[in-house]
N, C-alpha and C. Protein backbone atom coordinates (compact mmCIF):
# COMPACT_ATOMS: atom_id res chain seq x y z
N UNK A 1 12.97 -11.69 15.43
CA UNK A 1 11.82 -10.79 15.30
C UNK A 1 11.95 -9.65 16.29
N UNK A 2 11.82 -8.41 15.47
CA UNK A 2 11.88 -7.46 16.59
C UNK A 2 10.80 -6.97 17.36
N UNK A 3 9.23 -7.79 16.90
CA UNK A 3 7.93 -7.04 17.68
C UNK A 3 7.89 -8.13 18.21
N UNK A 4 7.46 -7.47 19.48
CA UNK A 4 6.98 -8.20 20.48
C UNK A 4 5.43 -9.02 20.41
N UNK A 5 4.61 -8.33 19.48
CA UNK A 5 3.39 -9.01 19.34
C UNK A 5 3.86 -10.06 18.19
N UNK A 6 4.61 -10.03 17.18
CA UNK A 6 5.15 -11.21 16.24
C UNK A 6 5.00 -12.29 16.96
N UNK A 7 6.30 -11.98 18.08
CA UNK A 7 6.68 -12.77 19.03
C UNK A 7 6.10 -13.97 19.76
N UNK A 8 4.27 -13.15 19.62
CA UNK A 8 3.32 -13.81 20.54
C UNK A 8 2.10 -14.82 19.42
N UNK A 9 2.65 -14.83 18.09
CA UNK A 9 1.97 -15.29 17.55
C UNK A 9 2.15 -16.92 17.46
N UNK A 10 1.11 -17.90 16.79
CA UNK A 10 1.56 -19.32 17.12
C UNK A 10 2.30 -19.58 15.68
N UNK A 11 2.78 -20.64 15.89
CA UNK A 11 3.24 -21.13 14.24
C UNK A 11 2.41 -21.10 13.41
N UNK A 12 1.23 -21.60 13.67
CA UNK A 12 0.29 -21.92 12.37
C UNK A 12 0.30 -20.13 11.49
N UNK A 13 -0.04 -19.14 12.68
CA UNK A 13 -0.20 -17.67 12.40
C UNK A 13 1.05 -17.14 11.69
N UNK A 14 2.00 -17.64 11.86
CA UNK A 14 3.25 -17.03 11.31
C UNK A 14 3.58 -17.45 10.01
N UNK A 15 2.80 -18.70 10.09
CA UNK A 15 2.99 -19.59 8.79
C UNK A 15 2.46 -18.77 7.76
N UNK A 16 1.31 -18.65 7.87
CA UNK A 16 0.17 -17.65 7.45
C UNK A 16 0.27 -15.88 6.97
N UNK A 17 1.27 -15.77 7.75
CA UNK A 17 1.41 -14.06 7.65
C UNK A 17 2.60 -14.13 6.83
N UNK A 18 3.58 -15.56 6.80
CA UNK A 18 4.92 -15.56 5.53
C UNK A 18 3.90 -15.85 4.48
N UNK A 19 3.23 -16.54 4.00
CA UNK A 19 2.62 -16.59 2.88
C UNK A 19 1.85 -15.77 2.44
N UNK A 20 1.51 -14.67 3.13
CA UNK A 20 1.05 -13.29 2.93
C UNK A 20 1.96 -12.27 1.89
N UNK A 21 2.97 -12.36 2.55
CA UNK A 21 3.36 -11.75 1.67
C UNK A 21 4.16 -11.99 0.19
N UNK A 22 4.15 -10.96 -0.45
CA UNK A 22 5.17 -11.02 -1.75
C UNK A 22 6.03 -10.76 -1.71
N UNK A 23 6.92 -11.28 -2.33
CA UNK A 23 8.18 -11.53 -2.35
C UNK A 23 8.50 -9.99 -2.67
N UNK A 24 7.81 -9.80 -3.95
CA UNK A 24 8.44 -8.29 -5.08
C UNK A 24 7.90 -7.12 -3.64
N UNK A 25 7.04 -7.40 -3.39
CA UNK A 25 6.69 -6.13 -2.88
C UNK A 25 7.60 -5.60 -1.45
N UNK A 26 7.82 -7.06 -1.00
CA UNK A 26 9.13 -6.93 0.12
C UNK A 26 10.43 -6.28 0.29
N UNK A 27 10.71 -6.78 -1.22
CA UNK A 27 11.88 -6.27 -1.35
C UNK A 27 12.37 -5.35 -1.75
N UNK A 28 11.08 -4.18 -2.50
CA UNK A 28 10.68 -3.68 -2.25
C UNK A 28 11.33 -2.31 -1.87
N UNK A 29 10.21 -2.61 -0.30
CA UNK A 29 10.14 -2.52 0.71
C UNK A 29 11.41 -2.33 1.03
N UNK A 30 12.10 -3.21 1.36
CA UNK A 30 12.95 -2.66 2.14
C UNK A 30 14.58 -2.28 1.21
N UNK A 31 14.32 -2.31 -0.21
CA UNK A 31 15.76 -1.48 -1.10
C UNK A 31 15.11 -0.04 -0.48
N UNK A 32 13.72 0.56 -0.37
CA UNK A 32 13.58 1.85 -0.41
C UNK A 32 13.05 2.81 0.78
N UNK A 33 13.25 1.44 1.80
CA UNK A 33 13.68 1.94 3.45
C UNK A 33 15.09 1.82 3.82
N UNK A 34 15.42 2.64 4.73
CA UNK A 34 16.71 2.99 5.20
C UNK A 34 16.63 3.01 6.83
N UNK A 35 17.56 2.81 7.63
CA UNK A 35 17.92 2.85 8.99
C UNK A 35 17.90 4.33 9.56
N UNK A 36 17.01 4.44 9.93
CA UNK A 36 16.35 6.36 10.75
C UNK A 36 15.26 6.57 9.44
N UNK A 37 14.85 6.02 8.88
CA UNK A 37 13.73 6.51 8.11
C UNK A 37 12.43 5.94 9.10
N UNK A 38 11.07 6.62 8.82
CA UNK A 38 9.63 6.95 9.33
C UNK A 38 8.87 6.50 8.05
N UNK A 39 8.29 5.21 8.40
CA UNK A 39 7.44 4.83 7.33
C UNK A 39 5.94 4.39 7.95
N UNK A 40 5.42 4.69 7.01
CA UNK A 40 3.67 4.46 7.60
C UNK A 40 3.10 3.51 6.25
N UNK A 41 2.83 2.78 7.29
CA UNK A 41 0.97 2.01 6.22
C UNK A 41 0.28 2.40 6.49
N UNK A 42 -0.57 2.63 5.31
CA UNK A 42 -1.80 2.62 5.59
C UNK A 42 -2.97 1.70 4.86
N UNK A 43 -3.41 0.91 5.93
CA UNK A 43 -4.58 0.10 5.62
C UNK A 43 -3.71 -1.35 5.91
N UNK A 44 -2.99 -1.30 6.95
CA UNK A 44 -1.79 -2.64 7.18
C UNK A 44 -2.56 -4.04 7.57
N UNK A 45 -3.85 -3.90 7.73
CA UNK A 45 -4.33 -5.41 8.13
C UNK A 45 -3.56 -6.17 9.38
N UNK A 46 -2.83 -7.39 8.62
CA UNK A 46 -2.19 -8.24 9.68
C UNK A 46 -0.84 -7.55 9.49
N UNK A 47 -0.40 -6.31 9.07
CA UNK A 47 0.93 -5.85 9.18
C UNK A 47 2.28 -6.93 8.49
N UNK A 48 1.95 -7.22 7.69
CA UNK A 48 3.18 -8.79 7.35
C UNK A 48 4.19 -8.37 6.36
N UNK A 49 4.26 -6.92 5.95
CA UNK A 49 5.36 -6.16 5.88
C UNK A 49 6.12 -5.75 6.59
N UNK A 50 5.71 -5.29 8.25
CA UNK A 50 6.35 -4.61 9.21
C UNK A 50 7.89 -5.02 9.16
N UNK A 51 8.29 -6.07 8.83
CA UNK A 51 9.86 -6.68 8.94
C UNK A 51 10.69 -6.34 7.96
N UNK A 52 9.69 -6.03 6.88
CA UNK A 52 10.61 -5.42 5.90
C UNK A 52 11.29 -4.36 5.33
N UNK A 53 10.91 -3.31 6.65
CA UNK A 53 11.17 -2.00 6.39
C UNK A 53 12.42 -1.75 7.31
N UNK A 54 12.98 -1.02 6.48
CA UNK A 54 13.96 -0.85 7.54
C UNK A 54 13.76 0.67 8.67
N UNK A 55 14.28 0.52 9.62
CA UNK A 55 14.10 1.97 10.40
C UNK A 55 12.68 1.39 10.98
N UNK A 56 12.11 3.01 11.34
CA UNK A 56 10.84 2.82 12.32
C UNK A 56 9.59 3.05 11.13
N UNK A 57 9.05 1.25 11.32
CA UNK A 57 7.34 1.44 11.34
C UNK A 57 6.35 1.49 11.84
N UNK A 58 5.27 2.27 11.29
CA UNK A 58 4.01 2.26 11.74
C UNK A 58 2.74 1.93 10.80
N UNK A 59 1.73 1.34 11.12
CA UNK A 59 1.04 0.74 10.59
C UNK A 59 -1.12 1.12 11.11
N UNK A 60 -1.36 1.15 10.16
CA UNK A 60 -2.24 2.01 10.51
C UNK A 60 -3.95 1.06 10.08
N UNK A 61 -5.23 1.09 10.80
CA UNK A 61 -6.10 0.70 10.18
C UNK A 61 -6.95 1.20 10.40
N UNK A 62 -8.06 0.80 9.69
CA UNK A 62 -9.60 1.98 10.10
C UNK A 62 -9.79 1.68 11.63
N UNK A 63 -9.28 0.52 12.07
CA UNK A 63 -10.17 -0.02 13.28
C UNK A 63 -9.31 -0.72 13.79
N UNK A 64 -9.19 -1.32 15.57
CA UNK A 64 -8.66 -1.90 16.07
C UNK A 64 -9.47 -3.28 16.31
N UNK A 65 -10.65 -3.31 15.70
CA UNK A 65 -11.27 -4.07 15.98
C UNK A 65 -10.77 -5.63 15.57
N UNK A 66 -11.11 -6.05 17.08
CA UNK A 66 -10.36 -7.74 17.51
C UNK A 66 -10.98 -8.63 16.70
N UNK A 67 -10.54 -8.43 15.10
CA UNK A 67 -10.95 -9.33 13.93
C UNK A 67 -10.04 -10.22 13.22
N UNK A 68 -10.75 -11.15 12.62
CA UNK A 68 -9.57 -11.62 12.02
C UNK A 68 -9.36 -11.45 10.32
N UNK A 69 -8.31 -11.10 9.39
CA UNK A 69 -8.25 -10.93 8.43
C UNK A 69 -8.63 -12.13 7.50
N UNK A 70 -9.10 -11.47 6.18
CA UNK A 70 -9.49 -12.99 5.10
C UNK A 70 -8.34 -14.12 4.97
N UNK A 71 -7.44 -13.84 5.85
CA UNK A 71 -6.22 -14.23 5.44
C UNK A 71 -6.43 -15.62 6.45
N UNK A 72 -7.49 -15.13 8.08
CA UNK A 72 -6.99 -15.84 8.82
C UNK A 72 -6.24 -14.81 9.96
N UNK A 73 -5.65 -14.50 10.11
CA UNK A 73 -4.78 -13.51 10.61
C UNK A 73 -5.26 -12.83 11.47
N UNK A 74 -4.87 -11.99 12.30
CA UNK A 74 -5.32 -11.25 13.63
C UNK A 74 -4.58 -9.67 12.86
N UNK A 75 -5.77 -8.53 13.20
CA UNK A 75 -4.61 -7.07 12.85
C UNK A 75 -3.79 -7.35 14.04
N UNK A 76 -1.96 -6.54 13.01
CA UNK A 76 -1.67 -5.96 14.30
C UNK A 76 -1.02 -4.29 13.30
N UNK A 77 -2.06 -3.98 14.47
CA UNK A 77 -2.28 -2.43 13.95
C UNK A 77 -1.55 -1.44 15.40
N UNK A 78 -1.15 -0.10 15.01
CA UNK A 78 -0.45 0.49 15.91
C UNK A 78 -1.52 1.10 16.18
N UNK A 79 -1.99 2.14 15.70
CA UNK A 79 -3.05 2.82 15.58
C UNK A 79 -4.42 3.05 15.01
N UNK A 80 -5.32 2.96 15.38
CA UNK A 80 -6.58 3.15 14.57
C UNK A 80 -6.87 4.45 13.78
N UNK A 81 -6.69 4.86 12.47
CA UNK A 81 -6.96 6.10 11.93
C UNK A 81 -7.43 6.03 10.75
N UNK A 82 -8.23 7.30 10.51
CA UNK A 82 -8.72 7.02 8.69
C UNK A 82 -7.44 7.86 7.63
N UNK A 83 -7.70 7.17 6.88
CA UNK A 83 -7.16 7.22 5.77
C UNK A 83 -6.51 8.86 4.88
N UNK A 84 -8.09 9.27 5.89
CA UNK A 84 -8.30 10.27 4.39
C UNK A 84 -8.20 11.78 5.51
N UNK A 85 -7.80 11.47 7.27
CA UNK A 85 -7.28 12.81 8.00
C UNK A 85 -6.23 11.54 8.80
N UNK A 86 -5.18 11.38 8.64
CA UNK A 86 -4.24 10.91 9.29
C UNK A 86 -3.69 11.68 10.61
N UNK A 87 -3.34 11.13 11.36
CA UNK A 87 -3.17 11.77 12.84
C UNK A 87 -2.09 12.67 13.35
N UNK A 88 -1.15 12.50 12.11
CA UNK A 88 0.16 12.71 12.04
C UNK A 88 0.81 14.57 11.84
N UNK A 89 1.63 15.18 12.18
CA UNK A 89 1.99 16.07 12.01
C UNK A 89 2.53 16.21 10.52
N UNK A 90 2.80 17.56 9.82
CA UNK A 90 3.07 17.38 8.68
C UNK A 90 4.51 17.39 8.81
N UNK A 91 4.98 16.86 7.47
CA UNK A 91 6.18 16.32 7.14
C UNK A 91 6.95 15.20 8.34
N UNK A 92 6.61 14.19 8.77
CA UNK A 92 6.81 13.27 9.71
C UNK A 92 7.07 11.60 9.37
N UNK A 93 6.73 11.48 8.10
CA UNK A 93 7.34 10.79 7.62
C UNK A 93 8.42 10.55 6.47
N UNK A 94 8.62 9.42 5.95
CA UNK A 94 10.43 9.53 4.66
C UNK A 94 9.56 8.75 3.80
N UNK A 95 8.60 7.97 4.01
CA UNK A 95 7.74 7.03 3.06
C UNK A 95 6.31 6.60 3.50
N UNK A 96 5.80 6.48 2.79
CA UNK A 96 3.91 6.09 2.81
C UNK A 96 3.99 5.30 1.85
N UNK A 97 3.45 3.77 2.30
CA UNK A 97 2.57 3.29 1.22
C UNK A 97 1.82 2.37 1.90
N UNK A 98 1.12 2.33 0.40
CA UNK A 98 -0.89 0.71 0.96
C UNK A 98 -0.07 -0.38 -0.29
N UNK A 99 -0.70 -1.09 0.63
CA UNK A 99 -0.28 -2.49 -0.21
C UNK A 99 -2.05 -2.92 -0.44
N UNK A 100 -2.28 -2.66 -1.98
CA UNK A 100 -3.77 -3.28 -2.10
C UNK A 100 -4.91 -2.41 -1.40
N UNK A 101 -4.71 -0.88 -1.25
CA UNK A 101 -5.78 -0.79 -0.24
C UNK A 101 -5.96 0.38 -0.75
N UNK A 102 -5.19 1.23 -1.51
CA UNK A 102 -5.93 2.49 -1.62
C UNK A 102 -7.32 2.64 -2.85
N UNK A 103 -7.56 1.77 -2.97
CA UNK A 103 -8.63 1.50 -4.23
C UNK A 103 -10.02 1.46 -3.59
N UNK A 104 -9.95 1.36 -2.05
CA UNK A 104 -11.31 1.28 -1.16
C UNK A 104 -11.52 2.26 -1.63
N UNK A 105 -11.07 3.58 -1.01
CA UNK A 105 -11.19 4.76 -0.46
C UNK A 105 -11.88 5.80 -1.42
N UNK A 106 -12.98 6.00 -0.73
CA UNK A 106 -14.17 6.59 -0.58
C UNK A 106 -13.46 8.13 -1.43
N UNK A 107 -12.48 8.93 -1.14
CA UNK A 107 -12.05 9.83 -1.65
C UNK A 107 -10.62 9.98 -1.69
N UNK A 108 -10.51 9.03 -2.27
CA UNK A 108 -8.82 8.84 -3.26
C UNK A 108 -8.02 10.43 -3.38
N UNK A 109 -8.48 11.76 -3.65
CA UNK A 109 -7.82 12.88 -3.19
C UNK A 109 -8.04 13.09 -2.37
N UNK A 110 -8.55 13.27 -1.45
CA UNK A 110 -8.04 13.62 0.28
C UNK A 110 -7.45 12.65 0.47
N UNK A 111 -7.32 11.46 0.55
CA UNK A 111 -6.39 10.46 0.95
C UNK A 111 -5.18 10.29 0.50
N UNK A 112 -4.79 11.21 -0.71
CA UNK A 112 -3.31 11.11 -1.51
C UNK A 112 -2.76 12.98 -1.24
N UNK A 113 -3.64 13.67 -0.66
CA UNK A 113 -3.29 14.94 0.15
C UNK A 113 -2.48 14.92 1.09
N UNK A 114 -3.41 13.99 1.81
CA UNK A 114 -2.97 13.29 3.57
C UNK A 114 -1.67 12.98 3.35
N UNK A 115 -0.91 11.76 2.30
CA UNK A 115 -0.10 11.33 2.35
C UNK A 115 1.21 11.85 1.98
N UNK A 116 0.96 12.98 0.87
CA UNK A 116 1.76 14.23 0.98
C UNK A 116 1.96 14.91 2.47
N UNK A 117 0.88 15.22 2.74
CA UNK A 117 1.34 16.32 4.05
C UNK A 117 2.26 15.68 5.17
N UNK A 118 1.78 14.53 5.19
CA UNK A 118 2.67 14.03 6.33
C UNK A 118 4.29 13.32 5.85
N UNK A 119 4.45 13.70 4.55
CA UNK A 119 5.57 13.41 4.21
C UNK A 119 6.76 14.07 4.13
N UNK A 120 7.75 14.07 4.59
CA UNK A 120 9.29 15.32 4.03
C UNK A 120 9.43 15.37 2.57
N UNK A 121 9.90 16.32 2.79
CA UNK A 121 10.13 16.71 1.11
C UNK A 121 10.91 16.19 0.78
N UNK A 122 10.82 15.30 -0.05
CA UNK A 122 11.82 14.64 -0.79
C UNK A 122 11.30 12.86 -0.44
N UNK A 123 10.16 12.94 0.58
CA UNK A 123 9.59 11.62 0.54
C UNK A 123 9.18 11.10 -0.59
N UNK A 124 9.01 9.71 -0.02
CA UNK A 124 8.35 8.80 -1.13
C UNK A 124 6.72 8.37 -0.91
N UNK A 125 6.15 8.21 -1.96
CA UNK A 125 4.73 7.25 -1.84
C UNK A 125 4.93 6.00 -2.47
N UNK A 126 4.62 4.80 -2.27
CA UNK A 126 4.70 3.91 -3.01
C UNK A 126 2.85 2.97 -2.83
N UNK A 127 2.67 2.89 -4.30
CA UNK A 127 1.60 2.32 -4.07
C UNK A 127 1.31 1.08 -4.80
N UNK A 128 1.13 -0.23 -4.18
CA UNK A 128 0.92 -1.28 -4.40
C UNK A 128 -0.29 -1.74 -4.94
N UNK A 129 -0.48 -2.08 -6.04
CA UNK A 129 -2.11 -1.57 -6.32
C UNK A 129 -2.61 -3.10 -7.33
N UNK A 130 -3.28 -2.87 -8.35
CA UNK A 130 -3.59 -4.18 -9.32
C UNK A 130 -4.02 -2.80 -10.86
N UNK A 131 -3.54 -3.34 -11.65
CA UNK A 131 -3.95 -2.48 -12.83
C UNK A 131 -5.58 -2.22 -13.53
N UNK A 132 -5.52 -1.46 -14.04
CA UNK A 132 -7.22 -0.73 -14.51
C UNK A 132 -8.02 -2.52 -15.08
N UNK A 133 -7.22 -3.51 -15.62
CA UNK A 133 -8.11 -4.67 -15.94
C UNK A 133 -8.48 -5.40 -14.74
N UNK A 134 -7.60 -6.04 -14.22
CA UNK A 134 -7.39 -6.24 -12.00
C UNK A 134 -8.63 -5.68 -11.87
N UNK A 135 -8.65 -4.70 -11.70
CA UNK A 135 -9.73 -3.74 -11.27
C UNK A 135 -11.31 -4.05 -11.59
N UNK A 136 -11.50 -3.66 -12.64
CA UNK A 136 -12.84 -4.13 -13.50
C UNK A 136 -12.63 -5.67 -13.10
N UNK A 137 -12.35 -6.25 -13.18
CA UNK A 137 -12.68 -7.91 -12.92
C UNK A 137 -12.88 -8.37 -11.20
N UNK A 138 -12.40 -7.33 -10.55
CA UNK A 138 -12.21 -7.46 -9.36
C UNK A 138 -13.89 -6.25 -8.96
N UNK A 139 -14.11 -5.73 -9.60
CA UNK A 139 -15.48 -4.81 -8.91
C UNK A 139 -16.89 -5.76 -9.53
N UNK A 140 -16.58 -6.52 -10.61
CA UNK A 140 -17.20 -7.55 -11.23
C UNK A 140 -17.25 -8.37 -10.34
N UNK A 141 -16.39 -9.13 -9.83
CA UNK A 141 -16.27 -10.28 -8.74
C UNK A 141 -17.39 -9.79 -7.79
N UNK A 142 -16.89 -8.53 -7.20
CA UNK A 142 -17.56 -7.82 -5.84
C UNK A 142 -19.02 -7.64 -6.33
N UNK A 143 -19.53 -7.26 -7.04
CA UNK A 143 -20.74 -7.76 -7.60
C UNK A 143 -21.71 -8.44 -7.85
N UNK A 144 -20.68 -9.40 -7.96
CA UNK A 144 -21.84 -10.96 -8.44
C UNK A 144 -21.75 -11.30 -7.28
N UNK A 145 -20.85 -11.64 -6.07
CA UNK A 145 -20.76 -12.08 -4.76
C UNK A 145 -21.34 -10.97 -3.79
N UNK A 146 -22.47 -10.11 -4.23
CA UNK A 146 -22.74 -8.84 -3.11
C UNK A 146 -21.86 -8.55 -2.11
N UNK A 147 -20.74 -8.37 -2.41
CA UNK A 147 -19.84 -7.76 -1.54
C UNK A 147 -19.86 -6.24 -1.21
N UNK A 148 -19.79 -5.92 -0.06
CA UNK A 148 -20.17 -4.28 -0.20
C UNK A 148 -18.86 -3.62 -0.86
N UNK A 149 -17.79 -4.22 -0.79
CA UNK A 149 -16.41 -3.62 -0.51
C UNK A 149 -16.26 -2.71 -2.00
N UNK A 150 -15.76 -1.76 -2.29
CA UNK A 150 -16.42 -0.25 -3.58
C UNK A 150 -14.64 -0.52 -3.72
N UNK A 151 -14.54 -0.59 -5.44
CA UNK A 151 -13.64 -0.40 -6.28
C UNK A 151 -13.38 0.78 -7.04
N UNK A 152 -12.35 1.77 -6.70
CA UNK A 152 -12.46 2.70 -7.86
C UNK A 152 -11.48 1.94 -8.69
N UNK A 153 -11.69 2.63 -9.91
CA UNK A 153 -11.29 2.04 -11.02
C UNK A 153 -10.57 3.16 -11.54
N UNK A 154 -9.02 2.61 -12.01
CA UNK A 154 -8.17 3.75 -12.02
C UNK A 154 -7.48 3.46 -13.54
N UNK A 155 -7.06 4.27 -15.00
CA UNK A 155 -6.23 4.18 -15.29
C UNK A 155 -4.49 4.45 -14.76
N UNK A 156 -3.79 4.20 -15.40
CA UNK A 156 -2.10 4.73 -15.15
C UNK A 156 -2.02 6.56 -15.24
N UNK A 157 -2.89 6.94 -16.26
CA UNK A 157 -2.66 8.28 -16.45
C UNK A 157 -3.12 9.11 -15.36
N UNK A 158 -4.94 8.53 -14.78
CA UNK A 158 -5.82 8.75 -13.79
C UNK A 158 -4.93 8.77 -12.73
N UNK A 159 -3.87 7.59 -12.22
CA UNK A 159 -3.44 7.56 -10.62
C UNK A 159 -2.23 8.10 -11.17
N UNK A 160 -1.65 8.81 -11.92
CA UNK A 160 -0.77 10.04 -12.13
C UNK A 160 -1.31 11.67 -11.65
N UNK A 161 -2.57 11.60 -12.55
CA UNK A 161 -2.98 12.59 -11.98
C UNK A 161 -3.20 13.24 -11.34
N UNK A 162 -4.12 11.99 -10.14
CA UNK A 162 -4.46 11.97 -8.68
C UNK A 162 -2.96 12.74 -7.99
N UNK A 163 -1.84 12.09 -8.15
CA UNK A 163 -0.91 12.31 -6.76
C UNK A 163 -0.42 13.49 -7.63
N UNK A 164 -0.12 13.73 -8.70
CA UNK A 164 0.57 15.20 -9.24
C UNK A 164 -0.54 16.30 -8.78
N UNK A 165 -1.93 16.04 -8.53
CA UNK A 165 -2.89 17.33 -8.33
C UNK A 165 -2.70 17.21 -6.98
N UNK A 166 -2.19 15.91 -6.07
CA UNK A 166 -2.04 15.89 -4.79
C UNK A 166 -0.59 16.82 -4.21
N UNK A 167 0.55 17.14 -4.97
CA UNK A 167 1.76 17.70 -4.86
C UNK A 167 2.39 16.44 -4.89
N UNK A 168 2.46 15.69 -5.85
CA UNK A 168 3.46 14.67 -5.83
C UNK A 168 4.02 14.95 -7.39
N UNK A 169 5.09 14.89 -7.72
CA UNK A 169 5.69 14.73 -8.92
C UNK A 169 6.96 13.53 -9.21
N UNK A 170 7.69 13.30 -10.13
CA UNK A 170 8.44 12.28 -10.59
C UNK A 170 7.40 10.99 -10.49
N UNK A 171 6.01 10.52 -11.14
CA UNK A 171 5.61 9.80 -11.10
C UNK A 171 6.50 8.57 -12.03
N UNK A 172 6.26 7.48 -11.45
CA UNK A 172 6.67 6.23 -12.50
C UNK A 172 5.84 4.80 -12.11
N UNK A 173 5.50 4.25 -12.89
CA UNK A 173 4.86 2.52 -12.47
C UNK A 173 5.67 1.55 -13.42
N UNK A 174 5.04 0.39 -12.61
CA UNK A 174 6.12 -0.39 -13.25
C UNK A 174 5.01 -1.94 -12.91
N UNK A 175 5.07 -2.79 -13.44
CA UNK A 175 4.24 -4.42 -13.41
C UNK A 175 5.72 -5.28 -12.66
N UNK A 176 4.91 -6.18 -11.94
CA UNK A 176 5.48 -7.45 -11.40
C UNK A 176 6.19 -8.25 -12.21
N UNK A 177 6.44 -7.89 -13.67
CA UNK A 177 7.02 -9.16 -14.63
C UNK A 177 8.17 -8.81 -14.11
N UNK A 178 9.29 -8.36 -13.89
CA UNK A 178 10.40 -8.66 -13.10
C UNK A 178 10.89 -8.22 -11.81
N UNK A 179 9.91 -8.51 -11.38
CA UNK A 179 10.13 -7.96 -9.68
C UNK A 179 9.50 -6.33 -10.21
N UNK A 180 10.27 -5.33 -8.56
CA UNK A 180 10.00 -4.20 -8.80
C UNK A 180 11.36 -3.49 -9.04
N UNK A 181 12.13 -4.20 -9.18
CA UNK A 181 13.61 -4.13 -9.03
C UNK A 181 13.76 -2.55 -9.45
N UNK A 182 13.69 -2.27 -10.72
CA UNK A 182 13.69 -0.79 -10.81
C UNK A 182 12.69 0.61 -10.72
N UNK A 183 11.55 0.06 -10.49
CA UNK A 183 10.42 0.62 -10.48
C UNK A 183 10.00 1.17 -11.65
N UNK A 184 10.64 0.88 -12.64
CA UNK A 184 10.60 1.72 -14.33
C UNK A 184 9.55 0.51 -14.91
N UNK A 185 8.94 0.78 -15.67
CA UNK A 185 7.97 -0.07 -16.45
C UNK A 185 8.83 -0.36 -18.30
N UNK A 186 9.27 -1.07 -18.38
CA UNK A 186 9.42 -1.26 -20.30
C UNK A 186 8.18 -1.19 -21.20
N UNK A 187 6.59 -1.31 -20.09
CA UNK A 187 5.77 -0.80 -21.04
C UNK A 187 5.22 0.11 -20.98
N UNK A 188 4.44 0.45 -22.00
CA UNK A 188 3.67 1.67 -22.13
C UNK A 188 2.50 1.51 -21.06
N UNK A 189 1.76 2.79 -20.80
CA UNK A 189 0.93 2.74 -20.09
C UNK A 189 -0.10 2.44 -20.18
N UNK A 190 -0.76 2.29 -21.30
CA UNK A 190 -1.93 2.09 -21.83
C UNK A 190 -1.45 0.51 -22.29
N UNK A 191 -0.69 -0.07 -22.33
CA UNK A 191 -0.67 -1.86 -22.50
C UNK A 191 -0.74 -1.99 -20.54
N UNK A 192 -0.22 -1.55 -19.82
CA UNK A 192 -0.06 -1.86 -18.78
C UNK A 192 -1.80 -1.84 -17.79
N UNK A 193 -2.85 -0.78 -18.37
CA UNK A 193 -4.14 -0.64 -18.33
C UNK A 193 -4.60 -2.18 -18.50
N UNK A 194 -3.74 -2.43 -19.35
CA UNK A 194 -5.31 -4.03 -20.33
C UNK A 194 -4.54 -5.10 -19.65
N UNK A 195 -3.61 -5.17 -19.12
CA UNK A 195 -3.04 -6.71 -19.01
C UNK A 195 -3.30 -6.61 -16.98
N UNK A 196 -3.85 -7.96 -17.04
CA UNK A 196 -4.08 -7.91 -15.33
C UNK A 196 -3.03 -8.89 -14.33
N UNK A 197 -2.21 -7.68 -14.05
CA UNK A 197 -1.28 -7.80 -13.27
C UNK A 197 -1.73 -7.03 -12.13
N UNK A 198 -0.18 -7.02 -11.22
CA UNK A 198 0.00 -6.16 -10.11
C UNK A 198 0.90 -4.93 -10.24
N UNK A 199 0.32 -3.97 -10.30
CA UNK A 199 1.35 -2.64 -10.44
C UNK A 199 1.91 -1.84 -9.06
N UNK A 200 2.94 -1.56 -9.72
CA UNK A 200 3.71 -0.86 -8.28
C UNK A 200 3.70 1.03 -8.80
N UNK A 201 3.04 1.80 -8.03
CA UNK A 201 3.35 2.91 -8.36
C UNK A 201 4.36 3.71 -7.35
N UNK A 202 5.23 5.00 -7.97
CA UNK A 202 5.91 5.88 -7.04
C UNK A 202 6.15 7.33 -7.24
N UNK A 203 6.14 8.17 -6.64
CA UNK A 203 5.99 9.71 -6.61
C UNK A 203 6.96 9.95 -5.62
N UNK A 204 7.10 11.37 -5.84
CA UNK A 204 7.85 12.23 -5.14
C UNK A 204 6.89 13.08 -4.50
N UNK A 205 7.27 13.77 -2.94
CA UNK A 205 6.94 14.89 -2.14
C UNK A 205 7.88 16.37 -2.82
């Protein structure tokens, strides 16, 4: 392990933060990090990607606050920042992505602006998300359980839109039925809307 706070965690916690993650999304992760690349999360929670990137990460949350995740888990966050004015100089990173998190956010274009600006040209976004059915069943859930936590609800065409009006182009998504291996989808977009999976989206800077 190369962090030192990993380092300091107990077994039970580590146990916990491997079963956190996904496999697909790991790997991810790290086919589309490279050694001297600048990658940022945002909305990293307990950070249980950080290992899978290659080069330098950073990991980002609304809050540093000494909580523990639904997971169980402790953040380990680098920095405290919002989402939607990131702290960062422009063009400073090679990749951005949320695993599960950009669906909070209060204003989904300023927050897919942000992630352009601070990207090089020729960066990547990758966004880890759940599809338009995911969604509705998941703001349903949040509902009946008065959860405050706010779902936007996105088609495939909708979170195309979003990052192409953001300056992102070469959009593509793709579902978990075989990994993310190529990031290409074999289905259409509108079957990929109705069936509730996990979708992986990606753009260009």
């Amino acid at each position: 392990m190369n962090d030192e706070r990993l380092k300091r965690l107990s077994a039970d916690s580590l146990a916990k933060l491997a079963a956190a993650i996904n496999p697909p999304t790991a790997a991810a992760l790290s086919n589309l990090s490279a050694q001297g690349f600048r990658t940022l999360e945002v909305g990293c929670g307990p950070g249980q990607y950080r290992l899978a990137i290659k080069g330098h990460y950073i990991g980002i949350d609304i809050s540093l606050e000494n909580r523990h995740t639904e997971l169980g888990l402790p953040k380990l966050v680098d920095l405290a920042a919002d989402a939607h004015a990131l702290p960062f100089g422009d063009n400073s990173f090679d990749l951005v992505f949320y695993s599960n998190t950009f669906y909070h956010f209060a204003d989904g274009p300023t927050a897919a602006r942000e992630a352009c600006r601070v990207l090089k040209k020729g960066g990547r976004i990758l966004l880890f998300e759940y599809s338009r059915a995911r969604h509705q069943e998941l703001a349903e859930s949040y509902k009946r359980n008065k959860q405050e936590a706010h779902v936007n609800i996105r088609s495939c065409t909708e979170w195309k839109n979003l990052l192409e009006d953001a300056g992102f182009s070469s959009f593509s998504v793709a579902t978990n039925y075989l990994g993310w291996r190529s990031l290409l989808s074999l289905l259409p977009k509108i079957l990929i809307d109705k069936i509730k999976r996990d979708i992986v989206m990606t753009a260009y800077k």
